[in-house]
PDB file of N, CA and C in Angstrom:
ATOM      1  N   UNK A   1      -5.765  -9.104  -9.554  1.00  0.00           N
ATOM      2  CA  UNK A   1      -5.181  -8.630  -8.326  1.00  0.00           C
ATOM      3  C   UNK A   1      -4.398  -7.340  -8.608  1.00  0.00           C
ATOM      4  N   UNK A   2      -4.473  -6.240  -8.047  1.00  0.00           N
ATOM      5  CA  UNK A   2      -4.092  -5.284  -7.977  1.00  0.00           C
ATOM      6  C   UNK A   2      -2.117  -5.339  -7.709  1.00  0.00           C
ATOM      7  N   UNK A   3      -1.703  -4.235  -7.976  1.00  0.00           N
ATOM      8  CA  UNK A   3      -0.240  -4.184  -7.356  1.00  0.00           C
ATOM      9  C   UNK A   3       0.045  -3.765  -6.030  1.00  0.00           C
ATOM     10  N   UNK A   4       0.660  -4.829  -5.406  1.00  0.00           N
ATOM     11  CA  UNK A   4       0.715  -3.891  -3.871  1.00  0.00           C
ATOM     12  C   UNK A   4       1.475  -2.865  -3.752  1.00  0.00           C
ATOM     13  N   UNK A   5       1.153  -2.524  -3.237  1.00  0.00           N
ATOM     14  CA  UNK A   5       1.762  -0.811  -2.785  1.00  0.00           C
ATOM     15  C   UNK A   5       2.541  -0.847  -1.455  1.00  0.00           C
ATOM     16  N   UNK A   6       3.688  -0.254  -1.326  1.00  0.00           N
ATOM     17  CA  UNK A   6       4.460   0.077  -0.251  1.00  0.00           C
ATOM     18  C   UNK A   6       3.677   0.445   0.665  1.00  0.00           C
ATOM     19  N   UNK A   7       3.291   0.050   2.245  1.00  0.00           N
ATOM     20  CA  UNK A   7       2.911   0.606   3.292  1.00  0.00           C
ATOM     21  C   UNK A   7       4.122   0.762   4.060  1.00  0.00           C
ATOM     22  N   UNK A   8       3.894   1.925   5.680  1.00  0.00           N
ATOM     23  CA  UNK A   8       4.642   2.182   5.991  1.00  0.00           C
ATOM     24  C   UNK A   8       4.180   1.907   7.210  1.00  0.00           C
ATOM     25  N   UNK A   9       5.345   1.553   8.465  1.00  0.00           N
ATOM     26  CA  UNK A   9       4.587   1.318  10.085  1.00  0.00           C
ATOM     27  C   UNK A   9       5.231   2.576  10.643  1.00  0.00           C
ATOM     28  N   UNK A  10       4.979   3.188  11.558  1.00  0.00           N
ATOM     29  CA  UNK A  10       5.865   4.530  12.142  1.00  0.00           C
ATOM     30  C   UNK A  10       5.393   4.313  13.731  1.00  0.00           C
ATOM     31  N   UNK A  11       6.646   4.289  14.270  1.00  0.00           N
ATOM     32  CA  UNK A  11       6.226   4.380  16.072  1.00  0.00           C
ATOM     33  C   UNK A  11       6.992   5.599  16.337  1.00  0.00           C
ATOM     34  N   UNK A  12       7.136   6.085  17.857  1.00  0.00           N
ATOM     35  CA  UNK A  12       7.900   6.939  18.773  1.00  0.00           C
ATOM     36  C   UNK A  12       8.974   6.284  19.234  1.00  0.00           C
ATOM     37  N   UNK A  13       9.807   6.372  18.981  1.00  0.00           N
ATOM     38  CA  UNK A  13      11.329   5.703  19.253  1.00  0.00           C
ATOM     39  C   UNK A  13      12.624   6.382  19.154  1.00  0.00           C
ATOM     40  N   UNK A  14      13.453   6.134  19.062  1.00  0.00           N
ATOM     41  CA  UNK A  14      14.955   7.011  18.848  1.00  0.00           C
ATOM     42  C   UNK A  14      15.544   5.699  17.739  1.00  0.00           C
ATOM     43  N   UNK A  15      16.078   6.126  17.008  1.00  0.00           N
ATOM     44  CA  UNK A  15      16.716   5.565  16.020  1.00  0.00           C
ATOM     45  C   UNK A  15      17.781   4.725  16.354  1.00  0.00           C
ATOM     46  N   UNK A  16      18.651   5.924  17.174  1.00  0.00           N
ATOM     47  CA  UNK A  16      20.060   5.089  18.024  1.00  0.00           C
ATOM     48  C   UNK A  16      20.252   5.484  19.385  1.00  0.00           C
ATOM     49  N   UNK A  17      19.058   4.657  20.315  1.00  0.00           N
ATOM     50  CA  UNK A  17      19.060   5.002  21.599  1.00  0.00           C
ATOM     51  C   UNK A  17      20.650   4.961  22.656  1.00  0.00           C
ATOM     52  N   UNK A  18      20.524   5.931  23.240  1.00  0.00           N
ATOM     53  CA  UNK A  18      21.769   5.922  23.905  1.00  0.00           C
ATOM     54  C   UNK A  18      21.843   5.848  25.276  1.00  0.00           C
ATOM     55  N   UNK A  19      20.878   5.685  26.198  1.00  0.00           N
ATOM     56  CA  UNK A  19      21.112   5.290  27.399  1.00  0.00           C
ATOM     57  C   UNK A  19      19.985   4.617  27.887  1.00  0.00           C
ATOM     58  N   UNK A  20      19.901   4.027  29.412  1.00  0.00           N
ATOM     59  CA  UNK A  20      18.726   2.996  29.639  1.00  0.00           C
ATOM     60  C   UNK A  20      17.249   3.596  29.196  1.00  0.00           C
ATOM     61  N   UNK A  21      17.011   4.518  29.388  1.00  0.00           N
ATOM     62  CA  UNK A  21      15.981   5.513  29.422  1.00  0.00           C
ATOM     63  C   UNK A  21      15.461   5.146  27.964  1.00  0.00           C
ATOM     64  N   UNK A  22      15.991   5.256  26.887  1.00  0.00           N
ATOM     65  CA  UNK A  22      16.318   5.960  25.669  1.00  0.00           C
ATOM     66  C   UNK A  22      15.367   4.318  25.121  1.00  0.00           C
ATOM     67  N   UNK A  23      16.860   2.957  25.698  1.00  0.00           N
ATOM     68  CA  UNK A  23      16.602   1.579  24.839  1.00  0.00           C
ATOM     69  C   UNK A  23      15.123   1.592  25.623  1.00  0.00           C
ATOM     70  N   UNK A  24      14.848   1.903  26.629  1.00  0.00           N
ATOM     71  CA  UNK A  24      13.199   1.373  27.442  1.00  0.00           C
ATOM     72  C   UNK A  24      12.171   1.919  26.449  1.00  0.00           C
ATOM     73  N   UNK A  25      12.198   3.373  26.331  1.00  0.00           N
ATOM     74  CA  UNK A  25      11.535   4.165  25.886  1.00  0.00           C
ATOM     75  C   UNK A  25      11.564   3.639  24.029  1.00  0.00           C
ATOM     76  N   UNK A  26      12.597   3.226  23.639  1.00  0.00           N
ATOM     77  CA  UNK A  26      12.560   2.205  22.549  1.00  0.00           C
ATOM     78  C   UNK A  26      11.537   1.070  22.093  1.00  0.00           C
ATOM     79  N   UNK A  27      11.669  -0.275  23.040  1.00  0.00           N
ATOM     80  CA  UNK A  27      11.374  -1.353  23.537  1.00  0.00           C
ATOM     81  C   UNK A  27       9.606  -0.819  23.854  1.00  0.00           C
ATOM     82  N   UNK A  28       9.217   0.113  24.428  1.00  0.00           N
ATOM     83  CA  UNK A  28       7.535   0.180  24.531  1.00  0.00           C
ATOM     84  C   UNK A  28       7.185   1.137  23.109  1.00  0.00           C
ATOM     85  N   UNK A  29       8.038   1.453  22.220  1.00  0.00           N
ATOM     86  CA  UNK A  29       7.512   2.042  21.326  1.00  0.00           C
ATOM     87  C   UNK A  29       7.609   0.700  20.497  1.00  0.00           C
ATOM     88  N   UNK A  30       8.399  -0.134  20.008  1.00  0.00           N
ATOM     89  CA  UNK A  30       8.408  -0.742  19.007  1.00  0.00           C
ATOM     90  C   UNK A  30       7.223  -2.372  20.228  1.00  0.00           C
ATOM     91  N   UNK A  31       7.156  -2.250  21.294  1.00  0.00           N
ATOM     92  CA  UNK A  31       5.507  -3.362  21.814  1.00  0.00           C
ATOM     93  C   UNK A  31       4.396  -2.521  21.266  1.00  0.00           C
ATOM     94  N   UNK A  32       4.563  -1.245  21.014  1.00  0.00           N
ATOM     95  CA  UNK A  32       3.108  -0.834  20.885  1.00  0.00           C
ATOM     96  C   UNK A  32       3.272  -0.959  19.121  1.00  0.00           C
ATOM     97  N   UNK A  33       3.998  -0.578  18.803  1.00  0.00           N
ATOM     98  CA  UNK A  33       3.753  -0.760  16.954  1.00  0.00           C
ATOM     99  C   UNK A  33       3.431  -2.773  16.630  1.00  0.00           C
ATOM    100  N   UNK A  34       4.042  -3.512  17.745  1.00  0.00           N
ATOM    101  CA  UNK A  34       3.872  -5.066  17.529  1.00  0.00           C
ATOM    102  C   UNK A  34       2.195  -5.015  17.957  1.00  0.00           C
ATOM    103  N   UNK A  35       1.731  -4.386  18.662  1.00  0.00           N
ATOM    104  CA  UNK A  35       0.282  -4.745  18.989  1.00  0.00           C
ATOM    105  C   UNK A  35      -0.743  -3.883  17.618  1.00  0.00           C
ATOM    106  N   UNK A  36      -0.194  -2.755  17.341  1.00  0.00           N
ATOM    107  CA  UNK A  36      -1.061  -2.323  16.308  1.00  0.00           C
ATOM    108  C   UNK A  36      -0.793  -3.545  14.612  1.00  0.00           C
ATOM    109  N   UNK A  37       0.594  -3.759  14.447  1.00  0.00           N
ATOM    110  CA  UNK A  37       0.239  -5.172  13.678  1.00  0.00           C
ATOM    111  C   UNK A  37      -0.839  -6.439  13.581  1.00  0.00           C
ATOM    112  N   UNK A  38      -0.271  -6.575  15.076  1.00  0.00           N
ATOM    113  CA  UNK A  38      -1.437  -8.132  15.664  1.00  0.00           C
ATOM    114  C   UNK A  38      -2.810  -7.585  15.283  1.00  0.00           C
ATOM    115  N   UNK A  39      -2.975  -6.219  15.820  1.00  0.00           N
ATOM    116  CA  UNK A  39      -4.517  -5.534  15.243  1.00  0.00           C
ATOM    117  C   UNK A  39      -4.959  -5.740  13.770  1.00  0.00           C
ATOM    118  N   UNK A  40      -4.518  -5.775  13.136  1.00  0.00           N
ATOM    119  CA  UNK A  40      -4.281  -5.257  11.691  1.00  0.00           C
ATOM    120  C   UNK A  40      -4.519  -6.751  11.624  1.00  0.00           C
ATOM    121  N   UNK A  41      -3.644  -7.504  11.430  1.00  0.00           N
ATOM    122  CA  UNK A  41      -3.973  -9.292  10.932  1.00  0.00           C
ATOM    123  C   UNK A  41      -5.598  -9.874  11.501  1.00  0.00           C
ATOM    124  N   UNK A  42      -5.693  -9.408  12.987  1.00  0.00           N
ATOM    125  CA  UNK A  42      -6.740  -9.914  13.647  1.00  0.00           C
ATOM    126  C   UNK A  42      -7.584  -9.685  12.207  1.00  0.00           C
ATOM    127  N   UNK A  43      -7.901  -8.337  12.405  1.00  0.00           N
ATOM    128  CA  UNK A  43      -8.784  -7.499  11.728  1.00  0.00           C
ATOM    129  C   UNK A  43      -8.915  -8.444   9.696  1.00  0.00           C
ATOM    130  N   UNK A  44      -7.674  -8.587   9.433  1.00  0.00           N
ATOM    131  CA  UNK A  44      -7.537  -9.228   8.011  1.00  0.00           C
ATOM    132  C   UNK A  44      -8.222 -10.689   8.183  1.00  0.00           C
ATOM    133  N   UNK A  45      -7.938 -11.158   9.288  1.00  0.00           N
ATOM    134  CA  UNK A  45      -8.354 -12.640   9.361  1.00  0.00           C
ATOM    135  C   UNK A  45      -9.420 -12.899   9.357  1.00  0.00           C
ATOM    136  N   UNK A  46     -10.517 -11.808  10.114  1.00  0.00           N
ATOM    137  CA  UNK A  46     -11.813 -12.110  10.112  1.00  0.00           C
ATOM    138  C   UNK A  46     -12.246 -11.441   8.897  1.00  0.00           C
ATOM    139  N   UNK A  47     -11.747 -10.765   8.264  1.00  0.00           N
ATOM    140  CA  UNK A  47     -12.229 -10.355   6.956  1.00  0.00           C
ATOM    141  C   UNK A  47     -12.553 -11.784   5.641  1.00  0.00           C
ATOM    142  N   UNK A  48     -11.288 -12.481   6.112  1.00  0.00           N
ATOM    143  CA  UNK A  48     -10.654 -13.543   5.156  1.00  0.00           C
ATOM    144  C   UNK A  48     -11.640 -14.607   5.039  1.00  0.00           C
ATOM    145  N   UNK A  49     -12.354 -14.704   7.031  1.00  0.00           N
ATOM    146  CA  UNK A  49     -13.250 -15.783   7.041  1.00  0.00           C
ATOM    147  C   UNK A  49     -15.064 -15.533   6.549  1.00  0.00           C
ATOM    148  N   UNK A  50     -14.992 -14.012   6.605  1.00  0.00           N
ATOM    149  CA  UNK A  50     -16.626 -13.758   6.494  1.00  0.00           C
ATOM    150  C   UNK A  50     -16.528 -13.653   4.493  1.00  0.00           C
ATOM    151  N   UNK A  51     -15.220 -13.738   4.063  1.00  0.00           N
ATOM    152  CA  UNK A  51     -15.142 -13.673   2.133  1.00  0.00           C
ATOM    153  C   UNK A  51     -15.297 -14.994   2.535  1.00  0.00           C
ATOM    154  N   UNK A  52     -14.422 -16.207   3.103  1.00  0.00           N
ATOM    155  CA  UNK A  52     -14.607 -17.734   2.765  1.00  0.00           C
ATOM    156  C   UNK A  52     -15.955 -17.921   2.488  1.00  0.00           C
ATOM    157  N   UNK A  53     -16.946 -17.976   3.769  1.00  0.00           N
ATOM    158  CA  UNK A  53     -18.386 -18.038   3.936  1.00  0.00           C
ATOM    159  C   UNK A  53     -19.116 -17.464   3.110  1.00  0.00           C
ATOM    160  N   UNK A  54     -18.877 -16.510   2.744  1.00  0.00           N
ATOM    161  CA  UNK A  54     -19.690 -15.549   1.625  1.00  0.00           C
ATOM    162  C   UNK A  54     -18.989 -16.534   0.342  1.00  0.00           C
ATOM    163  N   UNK A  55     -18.204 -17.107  -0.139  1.00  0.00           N
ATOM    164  CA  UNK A  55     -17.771 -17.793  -1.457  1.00  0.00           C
ATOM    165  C   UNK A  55     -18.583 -18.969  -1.225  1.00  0.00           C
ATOM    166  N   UNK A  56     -18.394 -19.871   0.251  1.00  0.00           N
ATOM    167  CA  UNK A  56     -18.976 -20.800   0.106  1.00  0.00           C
ATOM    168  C   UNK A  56     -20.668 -21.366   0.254  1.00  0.00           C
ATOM    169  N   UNK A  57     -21.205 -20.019   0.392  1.00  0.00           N
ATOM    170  CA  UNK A  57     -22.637 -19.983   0.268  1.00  0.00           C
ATOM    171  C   UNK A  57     -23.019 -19.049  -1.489  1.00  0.00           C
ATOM    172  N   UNK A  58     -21.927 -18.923  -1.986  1.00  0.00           N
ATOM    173  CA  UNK A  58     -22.237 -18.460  -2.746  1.00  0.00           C
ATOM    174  C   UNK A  58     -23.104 -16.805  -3.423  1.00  0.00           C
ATOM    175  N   UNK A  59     -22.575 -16.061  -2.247  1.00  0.00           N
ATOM    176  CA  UNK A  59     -23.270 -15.184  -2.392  1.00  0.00           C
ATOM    177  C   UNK A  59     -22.834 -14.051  -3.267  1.00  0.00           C
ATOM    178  N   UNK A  60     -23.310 -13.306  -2.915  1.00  0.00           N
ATOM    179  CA  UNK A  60     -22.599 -11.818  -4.361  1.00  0.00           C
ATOM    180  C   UNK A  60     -22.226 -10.582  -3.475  1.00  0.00           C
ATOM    181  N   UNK A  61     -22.271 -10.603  -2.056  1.00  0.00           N
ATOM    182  CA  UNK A  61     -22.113  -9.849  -1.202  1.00  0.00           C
ATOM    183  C   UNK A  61     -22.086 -10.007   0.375  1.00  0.00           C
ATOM    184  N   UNK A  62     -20.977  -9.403   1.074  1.00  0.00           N
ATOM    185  CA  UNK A  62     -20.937 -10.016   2.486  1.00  0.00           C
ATOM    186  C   UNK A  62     -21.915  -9.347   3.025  1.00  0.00           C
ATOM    187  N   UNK A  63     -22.643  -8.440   2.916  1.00  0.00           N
ATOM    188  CA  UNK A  63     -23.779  -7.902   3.402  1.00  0.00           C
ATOM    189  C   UNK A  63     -25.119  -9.391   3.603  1.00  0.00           C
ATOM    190  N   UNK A  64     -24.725 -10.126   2.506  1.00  0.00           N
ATOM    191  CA  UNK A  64     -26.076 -10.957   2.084  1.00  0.00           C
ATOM    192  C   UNK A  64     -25.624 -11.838   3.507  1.00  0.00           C
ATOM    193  N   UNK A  65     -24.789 -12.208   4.117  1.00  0.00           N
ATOM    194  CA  UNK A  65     -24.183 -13.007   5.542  1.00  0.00           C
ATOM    195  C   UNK A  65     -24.984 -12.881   6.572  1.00  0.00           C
ATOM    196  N   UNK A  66     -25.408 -11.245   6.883  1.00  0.00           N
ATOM    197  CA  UNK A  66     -26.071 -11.461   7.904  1.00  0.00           C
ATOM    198  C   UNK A  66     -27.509 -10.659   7.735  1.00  0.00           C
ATOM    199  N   UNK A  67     -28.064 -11.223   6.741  1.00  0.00           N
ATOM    200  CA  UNK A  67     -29.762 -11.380   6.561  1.00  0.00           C
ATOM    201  C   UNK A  67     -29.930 -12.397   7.444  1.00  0.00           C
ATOM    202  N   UNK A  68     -30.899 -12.116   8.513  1.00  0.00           N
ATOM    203  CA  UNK A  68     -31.927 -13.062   9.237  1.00  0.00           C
ATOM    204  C   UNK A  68     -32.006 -14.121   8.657  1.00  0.00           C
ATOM    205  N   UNK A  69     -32.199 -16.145   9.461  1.00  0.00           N
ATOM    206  CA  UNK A  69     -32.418 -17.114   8.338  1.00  0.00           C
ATOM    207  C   UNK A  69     -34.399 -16.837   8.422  1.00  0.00           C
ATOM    208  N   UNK A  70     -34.839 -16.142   9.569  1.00  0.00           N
ATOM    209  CA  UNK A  70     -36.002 -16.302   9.249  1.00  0.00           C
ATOM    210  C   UNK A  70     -36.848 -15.597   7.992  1.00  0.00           C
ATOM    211  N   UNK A  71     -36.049 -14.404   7.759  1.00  0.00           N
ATOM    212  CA  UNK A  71     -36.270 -14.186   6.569  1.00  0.00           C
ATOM    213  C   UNK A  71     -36.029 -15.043   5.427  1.00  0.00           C
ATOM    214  N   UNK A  72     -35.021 -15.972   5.195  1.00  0.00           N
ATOM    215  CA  UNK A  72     -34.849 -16.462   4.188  1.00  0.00           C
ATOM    216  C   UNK A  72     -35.878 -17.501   3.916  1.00  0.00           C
ATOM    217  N   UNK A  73     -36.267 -17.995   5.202  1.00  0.00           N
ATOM    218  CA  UNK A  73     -37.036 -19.640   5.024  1.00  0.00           C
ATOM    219  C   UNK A  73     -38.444 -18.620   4.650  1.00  0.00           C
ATOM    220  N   UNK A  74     -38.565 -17.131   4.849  1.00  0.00           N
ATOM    221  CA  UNK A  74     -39.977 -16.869   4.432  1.00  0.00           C
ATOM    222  C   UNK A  74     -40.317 -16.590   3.137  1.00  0.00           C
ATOM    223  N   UNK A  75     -38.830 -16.203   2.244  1.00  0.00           N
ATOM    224  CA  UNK A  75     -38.726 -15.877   1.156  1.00  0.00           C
ATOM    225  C   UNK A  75     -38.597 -17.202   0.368  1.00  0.00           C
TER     226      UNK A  75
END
């Protein structure tokens, strides 16, 4: 396993918002950085399940997942 490396998240926000405007304009910058997360896991999770399937068929590549089965039963 490799070393993880520092990533970084960056939205549009004010650091120390100072009036209603400011905390709103806050509050939809830090919903939109929470939805590009949720993206990101979605995205890891189905990664996580097409490696399970690929380990538990034993294969040597997730490419080999979605070969046709009619090819296989011809081979």
């Amino acid at each position: 396993m490799r070393e993880p490396e520092n990533c970084k998240v960056s939205y549009v926000g004010y650091e120390s918002p100072r009036s209603t405007e400011e905390v709103e304009f806050e509050i939809l910058g830090l919903e939109n950085l929470i939805l590009k997360a949720k993206e990101k896991i979605s995205k890891l999770k189905q990664t996580a399940y097409l490696v399970k399937k690929a380990e538990e068929k034993e294969l040597s590549s997730l490419q080999e997942l979605f070969v046709e089965e009619k090819w296989n039963t011809i081979l």
